[in-house]
PDB file of N, CA and C in Angstrom:
ATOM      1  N   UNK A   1       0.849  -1.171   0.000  1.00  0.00           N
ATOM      2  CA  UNK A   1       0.000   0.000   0.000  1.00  0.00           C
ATOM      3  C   UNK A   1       0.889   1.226   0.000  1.00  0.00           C
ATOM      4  N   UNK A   2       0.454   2.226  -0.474  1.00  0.00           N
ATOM      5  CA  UNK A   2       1.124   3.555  -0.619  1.00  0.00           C
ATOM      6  C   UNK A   2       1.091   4.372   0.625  1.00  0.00           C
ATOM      7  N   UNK A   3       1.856   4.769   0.803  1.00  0.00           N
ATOM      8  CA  UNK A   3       2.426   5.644   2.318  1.00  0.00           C
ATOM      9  C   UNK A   3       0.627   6.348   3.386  1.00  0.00           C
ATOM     10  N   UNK A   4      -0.062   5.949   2.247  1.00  0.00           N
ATOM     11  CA  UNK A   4      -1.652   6.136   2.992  1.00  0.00           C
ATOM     12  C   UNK A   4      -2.547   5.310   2.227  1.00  0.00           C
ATOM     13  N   UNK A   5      -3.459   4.825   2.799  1.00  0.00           N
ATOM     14  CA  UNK A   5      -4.544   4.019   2.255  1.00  0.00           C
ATOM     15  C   UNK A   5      -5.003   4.991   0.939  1.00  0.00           C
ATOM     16  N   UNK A   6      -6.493   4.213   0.885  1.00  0.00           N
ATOM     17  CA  UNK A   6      -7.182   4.844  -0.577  1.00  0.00           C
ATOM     18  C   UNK A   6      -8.109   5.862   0.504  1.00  0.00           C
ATOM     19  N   UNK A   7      -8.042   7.262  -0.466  1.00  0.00           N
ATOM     20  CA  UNK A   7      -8.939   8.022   0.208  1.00  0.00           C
ATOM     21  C   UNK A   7     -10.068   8.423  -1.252  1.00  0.00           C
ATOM     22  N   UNK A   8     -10.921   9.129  -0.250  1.00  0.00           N
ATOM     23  CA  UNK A   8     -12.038   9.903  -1.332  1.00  0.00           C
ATOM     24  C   UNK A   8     -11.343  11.047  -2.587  1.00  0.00           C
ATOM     25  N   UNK A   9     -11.999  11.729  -3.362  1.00  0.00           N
ATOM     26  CA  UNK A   9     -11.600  12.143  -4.177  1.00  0.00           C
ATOM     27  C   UNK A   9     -11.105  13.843  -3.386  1.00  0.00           C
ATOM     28  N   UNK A  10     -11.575  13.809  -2.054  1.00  0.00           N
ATOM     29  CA  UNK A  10     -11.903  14.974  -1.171  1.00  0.00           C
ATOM     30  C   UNK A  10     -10.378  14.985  -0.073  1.00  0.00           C
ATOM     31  N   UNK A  11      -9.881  13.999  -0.415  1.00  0.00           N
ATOM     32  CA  UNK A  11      -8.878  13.346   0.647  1.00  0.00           C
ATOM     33  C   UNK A  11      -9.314  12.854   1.855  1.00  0.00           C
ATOM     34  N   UNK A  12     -10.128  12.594   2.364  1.00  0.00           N
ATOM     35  CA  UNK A  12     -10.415  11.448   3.127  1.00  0.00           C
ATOM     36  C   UNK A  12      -9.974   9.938   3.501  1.00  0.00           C
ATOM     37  N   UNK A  13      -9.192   9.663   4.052  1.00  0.00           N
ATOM     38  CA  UNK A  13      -8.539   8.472   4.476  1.00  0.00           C
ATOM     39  C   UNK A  13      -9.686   7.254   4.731  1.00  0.00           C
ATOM     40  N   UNK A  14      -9.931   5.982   4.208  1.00  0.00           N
ATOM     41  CA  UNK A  14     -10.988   5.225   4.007  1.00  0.00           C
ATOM     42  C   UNK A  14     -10.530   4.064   5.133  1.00  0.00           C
ATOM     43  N   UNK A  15     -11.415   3.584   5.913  1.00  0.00           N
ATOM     44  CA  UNK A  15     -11.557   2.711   6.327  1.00  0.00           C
ATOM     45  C   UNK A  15     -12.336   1.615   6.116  1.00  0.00           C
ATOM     46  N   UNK A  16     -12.362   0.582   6.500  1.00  0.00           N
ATOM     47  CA  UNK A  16     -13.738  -0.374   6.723  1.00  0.00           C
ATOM     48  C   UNK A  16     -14.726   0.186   7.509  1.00  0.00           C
ATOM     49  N   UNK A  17     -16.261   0.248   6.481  1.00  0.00           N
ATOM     50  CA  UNK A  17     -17.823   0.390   6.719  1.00  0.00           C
ATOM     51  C   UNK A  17     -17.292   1.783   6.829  1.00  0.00           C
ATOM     52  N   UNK A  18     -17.139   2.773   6.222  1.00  0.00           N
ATOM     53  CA  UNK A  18     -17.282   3.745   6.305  1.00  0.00           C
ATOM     54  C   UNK A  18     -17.790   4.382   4.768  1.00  0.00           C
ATOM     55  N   UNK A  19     -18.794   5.542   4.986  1.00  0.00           N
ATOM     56  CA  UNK A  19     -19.656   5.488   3.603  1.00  0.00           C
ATOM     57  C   UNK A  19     -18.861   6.504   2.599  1.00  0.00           C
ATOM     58  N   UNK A  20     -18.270   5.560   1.543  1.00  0.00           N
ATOM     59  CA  UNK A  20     -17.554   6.115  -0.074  1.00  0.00           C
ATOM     60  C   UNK A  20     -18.393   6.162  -0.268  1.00  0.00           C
ATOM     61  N   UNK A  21     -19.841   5.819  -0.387  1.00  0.00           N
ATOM     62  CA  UNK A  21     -20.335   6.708  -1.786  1.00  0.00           C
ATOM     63  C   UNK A  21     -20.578   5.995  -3.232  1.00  0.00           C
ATOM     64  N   UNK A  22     -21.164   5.926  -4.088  1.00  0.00           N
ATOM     65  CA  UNK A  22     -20.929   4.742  -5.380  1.00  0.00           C
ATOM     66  C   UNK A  22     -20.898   5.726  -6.790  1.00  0.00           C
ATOM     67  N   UNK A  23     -20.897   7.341  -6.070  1.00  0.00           N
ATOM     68  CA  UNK A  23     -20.582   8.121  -7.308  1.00  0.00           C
ATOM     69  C   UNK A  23     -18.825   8.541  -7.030  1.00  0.00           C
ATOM     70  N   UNK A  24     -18.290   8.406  -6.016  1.00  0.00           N
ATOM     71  CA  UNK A  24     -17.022   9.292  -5.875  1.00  0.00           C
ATOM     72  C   UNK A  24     -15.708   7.993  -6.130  1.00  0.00           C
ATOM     73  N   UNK A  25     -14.719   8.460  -6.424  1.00  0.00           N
ATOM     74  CA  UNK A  25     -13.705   7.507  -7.515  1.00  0.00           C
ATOM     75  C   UNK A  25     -12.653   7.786  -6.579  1.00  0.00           C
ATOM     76  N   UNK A  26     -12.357   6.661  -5.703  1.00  0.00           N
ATOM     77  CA  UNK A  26     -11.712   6.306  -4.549  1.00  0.00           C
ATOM     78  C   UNK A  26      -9.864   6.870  -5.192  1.00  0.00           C
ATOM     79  N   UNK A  27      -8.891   7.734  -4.560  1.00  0.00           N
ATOM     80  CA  UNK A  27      -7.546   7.437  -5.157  1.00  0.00           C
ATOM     81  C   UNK A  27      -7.111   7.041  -4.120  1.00  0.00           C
ATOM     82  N   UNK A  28      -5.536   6.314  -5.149  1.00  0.00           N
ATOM     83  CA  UNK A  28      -4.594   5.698  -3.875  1.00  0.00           C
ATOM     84  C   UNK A  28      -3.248   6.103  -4.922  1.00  0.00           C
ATOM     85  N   UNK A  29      -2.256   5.984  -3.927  1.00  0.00           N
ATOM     86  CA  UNK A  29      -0.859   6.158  -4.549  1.00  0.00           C
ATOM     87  C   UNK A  29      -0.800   7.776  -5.917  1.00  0.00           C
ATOM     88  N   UNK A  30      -1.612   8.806  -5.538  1.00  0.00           N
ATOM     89  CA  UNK A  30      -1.761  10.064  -6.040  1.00  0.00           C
ATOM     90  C   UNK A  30      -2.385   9.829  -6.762  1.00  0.00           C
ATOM     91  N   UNK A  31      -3.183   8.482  -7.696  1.00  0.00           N
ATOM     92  CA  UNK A  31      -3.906   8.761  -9.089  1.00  0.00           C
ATOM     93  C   UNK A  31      -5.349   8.290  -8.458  1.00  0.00           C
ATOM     94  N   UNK A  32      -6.522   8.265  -9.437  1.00  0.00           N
ATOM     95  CA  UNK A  32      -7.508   7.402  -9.386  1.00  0.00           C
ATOM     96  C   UNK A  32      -7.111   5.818  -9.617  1.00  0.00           C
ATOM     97  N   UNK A  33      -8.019   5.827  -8.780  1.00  0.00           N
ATOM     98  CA  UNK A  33      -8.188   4.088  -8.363  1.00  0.00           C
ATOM     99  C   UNK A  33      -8.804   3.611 -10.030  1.00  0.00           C
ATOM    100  N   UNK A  34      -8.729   1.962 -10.289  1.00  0.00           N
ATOM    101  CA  UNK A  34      -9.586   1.793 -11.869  1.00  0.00           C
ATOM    102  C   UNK A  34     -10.904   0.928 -11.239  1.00  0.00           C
ATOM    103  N   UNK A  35     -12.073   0.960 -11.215  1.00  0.00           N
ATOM    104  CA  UNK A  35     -13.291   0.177 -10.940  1.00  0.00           C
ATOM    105  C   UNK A  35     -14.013  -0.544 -12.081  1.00  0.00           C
ATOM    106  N   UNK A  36     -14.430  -1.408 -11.128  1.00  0.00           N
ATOM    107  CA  UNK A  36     -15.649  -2.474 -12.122  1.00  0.00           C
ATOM    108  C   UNK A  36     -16.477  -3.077 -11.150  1.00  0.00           C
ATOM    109  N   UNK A  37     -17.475  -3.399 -11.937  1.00  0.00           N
ATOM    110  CA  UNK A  37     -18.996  -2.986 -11.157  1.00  0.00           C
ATOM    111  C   UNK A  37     -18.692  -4.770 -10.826  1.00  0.00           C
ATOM    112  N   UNK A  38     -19.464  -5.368  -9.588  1.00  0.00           N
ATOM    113  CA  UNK A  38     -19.180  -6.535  -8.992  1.00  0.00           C
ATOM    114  C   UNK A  38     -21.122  -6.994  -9.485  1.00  0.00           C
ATOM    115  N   UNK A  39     -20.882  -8.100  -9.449  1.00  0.00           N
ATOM    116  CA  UNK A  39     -22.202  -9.442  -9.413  1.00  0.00           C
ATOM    117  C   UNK A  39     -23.150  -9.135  -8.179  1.00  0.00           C
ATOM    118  N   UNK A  40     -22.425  -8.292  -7.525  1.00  0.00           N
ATOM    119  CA  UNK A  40     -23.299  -8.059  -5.924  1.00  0.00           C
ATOM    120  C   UNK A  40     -23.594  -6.645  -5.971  1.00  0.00           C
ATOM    121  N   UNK A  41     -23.280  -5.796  -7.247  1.00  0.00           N
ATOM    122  CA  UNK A  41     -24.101  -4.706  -7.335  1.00  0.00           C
ATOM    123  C   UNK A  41     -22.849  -3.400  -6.637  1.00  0.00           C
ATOM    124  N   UNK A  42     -22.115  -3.269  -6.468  1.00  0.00           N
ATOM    125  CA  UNK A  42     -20.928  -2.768  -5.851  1.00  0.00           C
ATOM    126  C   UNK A  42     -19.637  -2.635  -6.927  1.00  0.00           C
ATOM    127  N   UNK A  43     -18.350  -1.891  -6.314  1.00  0.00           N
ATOM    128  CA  UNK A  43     -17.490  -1.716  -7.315  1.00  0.00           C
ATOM    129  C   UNK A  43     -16.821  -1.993  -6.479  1.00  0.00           C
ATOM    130  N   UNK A  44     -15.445  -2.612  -7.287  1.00  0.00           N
ATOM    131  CA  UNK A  44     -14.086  -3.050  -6.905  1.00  0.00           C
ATOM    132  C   UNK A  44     -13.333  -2.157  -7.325  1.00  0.00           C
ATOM    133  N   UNK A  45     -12.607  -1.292  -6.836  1.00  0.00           N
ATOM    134  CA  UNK A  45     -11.396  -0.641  -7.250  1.00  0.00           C
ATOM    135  C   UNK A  45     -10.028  -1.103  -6.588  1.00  0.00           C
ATOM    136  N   UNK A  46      -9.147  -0.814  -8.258  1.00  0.00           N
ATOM    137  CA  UNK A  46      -7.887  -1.099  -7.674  1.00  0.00           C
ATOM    138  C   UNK A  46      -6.626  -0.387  -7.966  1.00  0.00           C
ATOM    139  N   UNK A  47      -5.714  -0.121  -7.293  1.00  0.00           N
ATOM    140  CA  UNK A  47      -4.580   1.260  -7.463  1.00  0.00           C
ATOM    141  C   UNK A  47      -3.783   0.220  -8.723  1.00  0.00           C
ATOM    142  N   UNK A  48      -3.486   0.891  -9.759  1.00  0.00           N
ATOM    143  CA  UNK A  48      -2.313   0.980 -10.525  1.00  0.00           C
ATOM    144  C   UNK A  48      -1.702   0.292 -10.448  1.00  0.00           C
ATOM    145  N   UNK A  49      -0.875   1.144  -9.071  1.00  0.00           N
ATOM    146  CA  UNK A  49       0.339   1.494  -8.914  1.00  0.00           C
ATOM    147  C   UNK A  49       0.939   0.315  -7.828  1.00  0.00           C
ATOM    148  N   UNK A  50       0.532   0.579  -6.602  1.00  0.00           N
ATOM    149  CA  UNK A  50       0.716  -0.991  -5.522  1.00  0.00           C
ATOM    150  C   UNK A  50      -0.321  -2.249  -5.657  1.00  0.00           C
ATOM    151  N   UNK A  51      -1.371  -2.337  -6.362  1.00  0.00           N
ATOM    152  CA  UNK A  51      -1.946  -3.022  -6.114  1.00  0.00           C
ATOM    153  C   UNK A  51      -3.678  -3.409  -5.193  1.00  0.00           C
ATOM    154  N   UNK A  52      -3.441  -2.263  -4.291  1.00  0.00           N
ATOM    155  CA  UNK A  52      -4.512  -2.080  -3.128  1.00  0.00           C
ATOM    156  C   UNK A  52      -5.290  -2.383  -3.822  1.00  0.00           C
ATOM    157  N   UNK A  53      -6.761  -3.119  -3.113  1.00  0.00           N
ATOM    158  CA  UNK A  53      -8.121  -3.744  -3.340  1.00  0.00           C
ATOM    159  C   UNK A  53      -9.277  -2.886  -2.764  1.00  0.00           C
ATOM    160  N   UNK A  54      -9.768  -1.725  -2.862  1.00  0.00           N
ATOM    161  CA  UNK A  54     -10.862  -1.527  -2.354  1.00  0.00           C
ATOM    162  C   UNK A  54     -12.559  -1.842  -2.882  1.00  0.00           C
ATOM    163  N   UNK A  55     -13.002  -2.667  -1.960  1.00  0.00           N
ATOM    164  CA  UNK A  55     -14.340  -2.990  -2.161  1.00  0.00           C
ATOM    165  C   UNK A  55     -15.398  -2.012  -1.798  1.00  0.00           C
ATOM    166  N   UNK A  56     -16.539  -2.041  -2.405  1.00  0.00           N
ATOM    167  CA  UNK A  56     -17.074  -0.796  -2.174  1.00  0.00           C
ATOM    168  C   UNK A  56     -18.645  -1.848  -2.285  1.00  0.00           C
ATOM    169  N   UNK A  57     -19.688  -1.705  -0.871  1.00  0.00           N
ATOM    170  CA  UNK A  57     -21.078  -2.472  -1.709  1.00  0.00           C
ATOM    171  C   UNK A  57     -21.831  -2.011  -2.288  1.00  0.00           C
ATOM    172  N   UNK A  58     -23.019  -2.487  -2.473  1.00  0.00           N
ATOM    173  CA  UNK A  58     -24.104  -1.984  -2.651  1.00  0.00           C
ATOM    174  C   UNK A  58     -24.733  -0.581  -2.204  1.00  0.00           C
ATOM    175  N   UNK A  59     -24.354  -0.572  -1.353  1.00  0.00           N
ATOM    176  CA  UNK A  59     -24.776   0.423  -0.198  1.00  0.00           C
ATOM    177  C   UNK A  59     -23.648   1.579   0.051  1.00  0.00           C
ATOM    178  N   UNK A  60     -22.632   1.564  -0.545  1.00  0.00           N
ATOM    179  CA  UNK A  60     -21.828   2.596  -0.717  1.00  0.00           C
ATOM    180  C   UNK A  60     -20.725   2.440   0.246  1.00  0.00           C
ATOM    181  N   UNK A  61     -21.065   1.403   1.364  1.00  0.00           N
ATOM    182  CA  UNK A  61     -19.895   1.412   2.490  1.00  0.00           C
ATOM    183  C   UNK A  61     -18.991   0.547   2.199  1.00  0.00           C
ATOM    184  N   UNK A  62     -17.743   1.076   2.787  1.00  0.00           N
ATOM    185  CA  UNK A  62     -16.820  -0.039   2.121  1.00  0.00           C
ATOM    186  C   UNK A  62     -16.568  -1.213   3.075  1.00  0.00           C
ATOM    187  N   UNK A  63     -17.108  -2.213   2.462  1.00  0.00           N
ATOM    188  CA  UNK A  63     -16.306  -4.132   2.585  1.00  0.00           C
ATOM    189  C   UNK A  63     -15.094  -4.236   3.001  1.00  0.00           C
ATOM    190  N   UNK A  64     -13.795  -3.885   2.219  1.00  0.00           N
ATOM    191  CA  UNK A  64     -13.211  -4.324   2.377  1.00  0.00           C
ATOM    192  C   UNK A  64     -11.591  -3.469   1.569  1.00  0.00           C
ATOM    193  N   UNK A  65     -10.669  -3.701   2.369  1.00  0.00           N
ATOM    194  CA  UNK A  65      -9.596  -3.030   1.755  1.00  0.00           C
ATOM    195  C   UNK A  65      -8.625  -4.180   2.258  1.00  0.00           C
ATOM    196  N   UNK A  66      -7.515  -4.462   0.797  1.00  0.00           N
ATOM    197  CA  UNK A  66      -6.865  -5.756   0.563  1.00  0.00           C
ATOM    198  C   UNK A  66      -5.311  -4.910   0.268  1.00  0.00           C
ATOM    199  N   UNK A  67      -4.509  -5.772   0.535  1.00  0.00           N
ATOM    200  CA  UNK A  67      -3.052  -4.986   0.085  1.00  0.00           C
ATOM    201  C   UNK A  67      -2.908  -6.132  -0.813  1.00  0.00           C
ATOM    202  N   UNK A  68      -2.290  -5.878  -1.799  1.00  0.00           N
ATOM    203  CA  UNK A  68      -1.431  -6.616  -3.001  1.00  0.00           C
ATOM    204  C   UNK A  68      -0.516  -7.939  -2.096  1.00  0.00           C
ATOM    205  N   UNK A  69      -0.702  -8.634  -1.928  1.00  0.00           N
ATOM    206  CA  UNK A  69       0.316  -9.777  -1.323  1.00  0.00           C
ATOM    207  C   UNK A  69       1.915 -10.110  -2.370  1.00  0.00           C
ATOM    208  N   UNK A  70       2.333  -9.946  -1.522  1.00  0.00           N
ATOM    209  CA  UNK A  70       4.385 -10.507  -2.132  1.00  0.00           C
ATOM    210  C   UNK A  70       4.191 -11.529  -2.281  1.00  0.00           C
ATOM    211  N   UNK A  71       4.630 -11.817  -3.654  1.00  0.00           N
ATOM    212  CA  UNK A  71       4.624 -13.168  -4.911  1.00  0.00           C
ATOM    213  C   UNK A  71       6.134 -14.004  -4.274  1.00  0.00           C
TER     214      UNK A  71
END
């Protein structure tokens, strides 16, 4: 992960269950995050750059935040 998690487009630092929103485009590592819409109605975004996983549900709160695991 980049020297700070993924924040809002507002800079907001994101945690778990805290409400992103399903219009605002999560960044991490200085750029936008890239998303795609999930089977459960939610978006997955993911940084570029390290890898980071942010899940986002239905409901706008976020699931889940994943770091890239060492291969």
């Amino acid at each position: 992960m980049c020297s700070t998690g993924p924040t809002t487009s507002y800079g907001y630092e994101l945690s778990i269950a805290d409400d992103a929103g399903l219009d605002d485009i999560p960044v991490c590592c200085g750029d936008d995050m890239n998303g795609s819409k999930t089977s459960r109605g939610g978006i997955d975004y993911t940084c570029g750059r390290c890898g980071t996983v942010l899940e986002i549900g239905k409901s706008g709160l976020v699931d889940d935040i994943r770091e890239k695991t060492a291969a």
